[in-house]
Protein backbone atom coordinates (compact mmCIF):
# COMPACT_ATOMS: atom_id res chain seq x y z
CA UNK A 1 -88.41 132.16 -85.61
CA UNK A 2 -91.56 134.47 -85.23
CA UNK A 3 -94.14 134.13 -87.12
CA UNK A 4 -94.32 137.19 -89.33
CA UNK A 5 -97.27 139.15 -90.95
CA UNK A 6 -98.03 142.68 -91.90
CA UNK A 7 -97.99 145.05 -88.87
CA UNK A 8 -95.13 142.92 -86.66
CA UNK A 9 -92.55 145.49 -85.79
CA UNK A 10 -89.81 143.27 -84.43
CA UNK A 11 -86.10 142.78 -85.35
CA UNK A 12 -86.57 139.32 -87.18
CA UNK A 13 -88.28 141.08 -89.42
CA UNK A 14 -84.97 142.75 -90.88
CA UNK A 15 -83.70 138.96 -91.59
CA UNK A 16 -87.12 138.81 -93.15
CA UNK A 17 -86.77 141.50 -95.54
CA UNK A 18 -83.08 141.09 -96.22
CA UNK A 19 -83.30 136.96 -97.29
CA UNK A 20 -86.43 138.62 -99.58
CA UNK A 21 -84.12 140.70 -100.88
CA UNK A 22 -81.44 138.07 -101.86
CA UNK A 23 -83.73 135.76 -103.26
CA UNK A 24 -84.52 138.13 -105.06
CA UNK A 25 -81.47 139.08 -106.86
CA UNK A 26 -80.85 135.08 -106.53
CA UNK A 27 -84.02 134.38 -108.91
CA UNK A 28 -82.72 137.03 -111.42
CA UNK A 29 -84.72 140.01 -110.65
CA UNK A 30 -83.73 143.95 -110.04
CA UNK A 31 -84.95 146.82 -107.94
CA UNK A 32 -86.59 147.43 -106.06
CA UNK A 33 -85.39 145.97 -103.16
CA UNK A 34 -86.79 146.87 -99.32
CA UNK A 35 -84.63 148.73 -96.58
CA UNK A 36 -84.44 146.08 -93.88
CA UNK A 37 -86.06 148.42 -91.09
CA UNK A 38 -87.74 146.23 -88.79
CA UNK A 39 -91.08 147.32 -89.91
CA UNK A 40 -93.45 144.98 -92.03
CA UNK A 41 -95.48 147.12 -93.94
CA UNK A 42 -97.19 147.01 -97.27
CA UNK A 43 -93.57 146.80 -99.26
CA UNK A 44 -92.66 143.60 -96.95
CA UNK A 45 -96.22 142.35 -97.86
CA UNK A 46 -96.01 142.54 -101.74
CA UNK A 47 -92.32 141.16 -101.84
CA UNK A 48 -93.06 138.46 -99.17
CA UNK A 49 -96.24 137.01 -101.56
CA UNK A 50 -94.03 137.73 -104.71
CA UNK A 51 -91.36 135.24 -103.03
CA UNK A 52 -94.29 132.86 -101.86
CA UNK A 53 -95.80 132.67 -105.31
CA UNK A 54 -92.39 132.56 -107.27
CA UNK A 55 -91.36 129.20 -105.03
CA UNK A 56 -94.60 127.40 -105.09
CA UNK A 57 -95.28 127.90 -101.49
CA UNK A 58 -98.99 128.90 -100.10
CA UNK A 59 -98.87 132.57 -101.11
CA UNK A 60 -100.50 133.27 -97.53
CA UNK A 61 -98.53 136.63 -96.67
CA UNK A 62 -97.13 134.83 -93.44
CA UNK A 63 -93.65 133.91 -92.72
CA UNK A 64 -93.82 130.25 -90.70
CA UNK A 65 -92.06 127.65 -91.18
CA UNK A 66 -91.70 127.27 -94.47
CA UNK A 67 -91.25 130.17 -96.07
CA UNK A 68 -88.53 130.39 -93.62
CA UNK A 69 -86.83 127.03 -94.75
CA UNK A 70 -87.45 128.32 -98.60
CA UNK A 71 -85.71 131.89 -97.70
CA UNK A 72 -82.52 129.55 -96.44
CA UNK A 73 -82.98 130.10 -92.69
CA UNK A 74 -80.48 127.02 -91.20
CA UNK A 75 -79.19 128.51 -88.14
CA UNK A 76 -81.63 129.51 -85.36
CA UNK A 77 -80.11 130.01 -81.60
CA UNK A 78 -81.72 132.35 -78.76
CA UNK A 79 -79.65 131.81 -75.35
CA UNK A 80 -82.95 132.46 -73.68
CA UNK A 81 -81.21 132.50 -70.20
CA UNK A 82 -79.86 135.80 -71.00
CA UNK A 83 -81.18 138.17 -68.53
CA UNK A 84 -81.65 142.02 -69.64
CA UNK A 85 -79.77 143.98 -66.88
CA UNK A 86 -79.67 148.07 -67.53
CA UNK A 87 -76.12 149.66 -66.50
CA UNK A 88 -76.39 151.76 -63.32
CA UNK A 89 -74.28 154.55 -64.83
CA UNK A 90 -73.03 156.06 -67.82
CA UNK A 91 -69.75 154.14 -67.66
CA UNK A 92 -70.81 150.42 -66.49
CA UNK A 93 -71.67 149.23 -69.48
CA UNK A 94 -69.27 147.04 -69.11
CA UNK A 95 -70.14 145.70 -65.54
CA UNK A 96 -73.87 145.25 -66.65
CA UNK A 97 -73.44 143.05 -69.92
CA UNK A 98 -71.05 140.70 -68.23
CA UNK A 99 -73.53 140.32 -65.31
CA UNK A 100 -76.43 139.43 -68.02
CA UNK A 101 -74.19 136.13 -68.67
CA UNK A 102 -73.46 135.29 -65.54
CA UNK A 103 -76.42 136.18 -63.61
CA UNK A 104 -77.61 137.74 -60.81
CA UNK A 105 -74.32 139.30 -59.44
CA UNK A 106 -72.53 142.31 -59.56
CA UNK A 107 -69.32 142.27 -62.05
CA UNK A 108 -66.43 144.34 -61.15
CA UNK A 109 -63.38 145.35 -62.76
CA UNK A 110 -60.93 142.75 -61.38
CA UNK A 111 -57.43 142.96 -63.00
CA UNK A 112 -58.77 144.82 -65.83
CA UNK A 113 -58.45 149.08 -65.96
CA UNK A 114 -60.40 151.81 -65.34
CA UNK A 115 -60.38 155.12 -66.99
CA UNK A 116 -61.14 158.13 -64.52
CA UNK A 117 -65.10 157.98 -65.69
CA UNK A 118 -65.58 154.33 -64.34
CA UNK A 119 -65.55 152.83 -67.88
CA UNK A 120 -63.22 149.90 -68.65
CA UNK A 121 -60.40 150.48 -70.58
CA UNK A 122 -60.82 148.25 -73.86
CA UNK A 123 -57.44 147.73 -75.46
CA UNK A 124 -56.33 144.18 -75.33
CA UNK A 125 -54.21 144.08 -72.24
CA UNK A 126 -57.53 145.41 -70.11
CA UNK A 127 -60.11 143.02 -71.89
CA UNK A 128 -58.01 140.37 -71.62
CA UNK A 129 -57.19 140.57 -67.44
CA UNK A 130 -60.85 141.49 -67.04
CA UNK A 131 -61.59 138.18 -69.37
CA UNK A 132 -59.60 136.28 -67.28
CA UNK A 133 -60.71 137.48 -64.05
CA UNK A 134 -64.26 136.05 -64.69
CA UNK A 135 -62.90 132.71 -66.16
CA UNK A 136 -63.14 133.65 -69.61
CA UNK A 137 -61.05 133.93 -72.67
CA UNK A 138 -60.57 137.26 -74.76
CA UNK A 139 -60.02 136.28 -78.25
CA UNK A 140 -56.75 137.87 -79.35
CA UNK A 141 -57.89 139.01 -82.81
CA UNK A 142 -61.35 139.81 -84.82
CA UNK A 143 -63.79 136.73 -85.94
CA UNK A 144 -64.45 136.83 -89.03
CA UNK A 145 -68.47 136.19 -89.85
CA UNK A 146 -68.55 132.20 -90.38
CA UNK A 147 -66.38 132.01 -87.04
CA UNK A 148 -68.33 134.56 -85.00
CA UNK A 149 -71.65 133.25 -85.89
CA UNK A 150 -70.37 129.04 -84.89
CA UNK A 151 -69.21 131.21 -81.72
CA UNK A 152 -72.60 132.58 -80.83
CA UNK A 153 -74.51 129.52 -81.46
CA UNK A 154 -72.38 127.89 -78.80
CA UNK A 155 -72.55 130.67 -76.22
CA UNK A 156 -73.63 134.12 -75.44
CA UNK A 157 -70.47 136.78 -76.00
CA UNK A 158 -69.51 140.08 -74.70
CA UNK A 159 -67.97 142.20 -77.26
CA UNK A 160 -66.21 145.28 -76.97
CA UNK A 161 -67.88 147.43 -79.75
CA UNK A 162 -66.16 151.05 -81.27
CA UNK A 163 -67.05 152.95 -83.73
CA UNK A 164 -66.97 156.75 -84.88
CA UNK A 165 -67.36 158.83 -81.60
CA UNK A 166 -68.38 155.69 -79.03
CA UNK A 167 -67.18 152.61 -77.61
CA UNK A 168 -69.82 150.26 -76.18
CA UNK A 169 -69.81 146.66 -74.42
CA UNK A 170 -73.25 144.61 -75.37
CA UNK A 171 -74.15 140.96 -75.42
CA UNK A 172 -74.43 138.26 -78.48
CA UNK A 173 -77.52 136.39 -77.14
CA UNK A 174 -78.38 134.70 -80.00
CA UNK A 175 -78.22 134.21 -83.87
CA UNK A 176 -80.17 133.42 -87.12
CA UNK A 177 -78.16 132.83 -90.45
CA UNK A 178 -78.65 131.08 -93.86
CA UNK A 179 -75.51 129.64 -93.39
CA UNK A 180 -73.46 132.14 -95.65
CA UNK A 181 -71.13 134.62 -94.48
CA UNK A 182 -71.66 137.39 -96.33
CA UNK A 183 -73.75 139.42 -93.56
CA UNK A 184 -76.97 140.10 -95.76
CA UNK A 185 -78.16 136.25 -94.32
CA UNK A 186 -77.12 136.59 -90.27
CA UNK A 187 -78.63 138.73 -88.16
CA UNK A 188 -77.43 139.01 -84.36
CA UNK A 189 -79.98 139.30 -81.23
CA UNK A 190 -78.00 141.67 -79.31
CA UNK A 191 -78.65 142.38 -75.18
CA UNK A 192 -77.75 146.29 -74.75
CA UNK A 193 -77.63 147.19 -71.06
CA UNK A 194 -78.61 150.83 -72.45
CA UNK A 195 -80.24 153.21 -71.58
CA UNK A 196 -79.38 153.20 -68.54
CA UNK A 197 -81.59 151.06 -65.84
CA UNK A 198 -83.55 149.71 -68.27
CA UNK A 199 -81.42 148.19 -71.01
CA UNK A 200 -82.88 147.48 -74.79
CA UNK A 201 -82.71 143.69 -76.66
CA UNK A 202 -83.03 144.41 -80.44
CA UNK A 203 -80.87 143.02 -83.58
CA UNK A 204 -78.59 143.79 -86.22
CA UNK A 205 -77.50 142.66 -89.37
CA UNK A 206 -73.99 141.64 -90.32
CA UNK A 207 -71.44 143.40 -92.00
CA UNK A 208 -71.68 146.32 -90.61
CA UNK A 209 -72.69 145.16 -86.82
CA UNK A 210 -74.94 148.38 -85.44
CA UNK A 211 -75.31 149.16 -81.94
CA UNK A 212 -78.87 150.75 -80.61
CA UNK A 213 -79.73 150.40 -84.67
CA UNK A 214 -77.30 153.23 -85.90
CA UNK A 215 -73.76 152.88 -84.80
CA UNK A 216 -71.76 151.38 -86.67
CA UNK A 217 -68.79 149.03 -85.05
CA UNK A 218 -66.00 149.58 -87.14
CA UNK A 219 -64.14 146.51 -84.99
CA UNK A 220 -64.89 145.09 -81.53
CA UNK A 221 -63.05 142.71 -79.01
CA UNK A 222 -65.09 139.06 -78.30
CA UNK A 223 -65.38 138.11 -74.70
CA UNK A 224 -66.19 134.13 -74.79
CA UNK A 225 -67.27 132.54 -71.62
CA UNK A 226 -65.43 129.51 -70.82
């Protein structure tokens, strides 16, 4: 993991600020808690030398190594190979995030279906002949967290994401959990081949998994390479 300290503005900072907050309500203590935005400001600051002080660790202000061990961090995986590829249109998401697994090709449909915009058709049927037309296996029903996360720490996935007025194919590149599955201790590095040409890597929290930060996925396929 990073190492954290007031002003870093990066997405490990959210697994930051949510372990603070369950420690927090671990050790007995109320409100208030911090909104896991990303953004380590003077809130972060105060809770992360509350925690340091309250577990005997050097009340510093930093998150290293050990204050990540003491906030439960066991699971740490970043498929660094990954490459960040931007879909060419609006409709290729699809075509972009499987080529950021595979590399430096161009992905096409193969047996799977096309709906009359270019984008890929994501019932199960589709997503599983375009699975199997690059070798890979489309899992036949939804992970649950414990699953998913074993999953990702194996190998990057492509999931199918949907949600309240979008649909959305990204990449799993990598994973950090405290080994529990309730989704306030995992947080997902995520390769998004939006916007388009240039692509975005940020993460999300589990339980709800958000794409670009604020869509909820309300369920999703999982695309495993094989």
């Amino acid at each position: 993991m990073q190492v954290l300290r007031k002003g870093s503005r990066h997405f490990q900072v959210k697994l930051l600020q949510s372990l603070l907050n369950k420690k927090k309500k671990q050790d007995g203590l109320g409100a208030p808690f911090l909104n896991p935005d990303g953004d380590f400001g003077g809130l972060t600051d105060s809770a992360l030398y509350a925690f340091q002080k309250r577990h005997h660790l050097v009340a510093d202000k930093i998150a290293g190594f050990n204050t990540w061990q003491a906030l439960g961090l066991r699971i740490e995986m970043e498929h660094s190979w990954v490459q960040l590829v931007g879909q060419t249109t609006d409709m290729s998401c699809w075509s972009a995030a499987a080529t950021m697994i595979l590399g430096n090709m161009t992905v096409g449909p193969g047996s799977g279906s096309l709906d009359p915009t270019g984008g890929l058709i994501t019932n199960a049927a589709s997503l599983q002949a375009f699975a199997e037309g690059l070798g890979w296996k489309a899992l036949n029903y939804s992970p649950g967290l414990g699953e998913l996360v074993e999953i990702v720490t194996r190998t990057p996935v492509l999931i199918a994401a949907a949600g309240p007025g979008f649909r959305h194919m990204v990449v799993l590149s990598g994973v950090y959990s405290d080994g529990t599955h309730t989704g306030d201790g995992v947080l997902f590095r995520i390769h998004d081949p939006w916007p388009v040409g240039v692509g975005s890597v940020y993460g999300s929290l589990a339980n709800p998994l958000k794409i670009q930060g604020t869509l909820p996925a309300s369920y999703f396929y999982v695309l495993v390479p094989e």
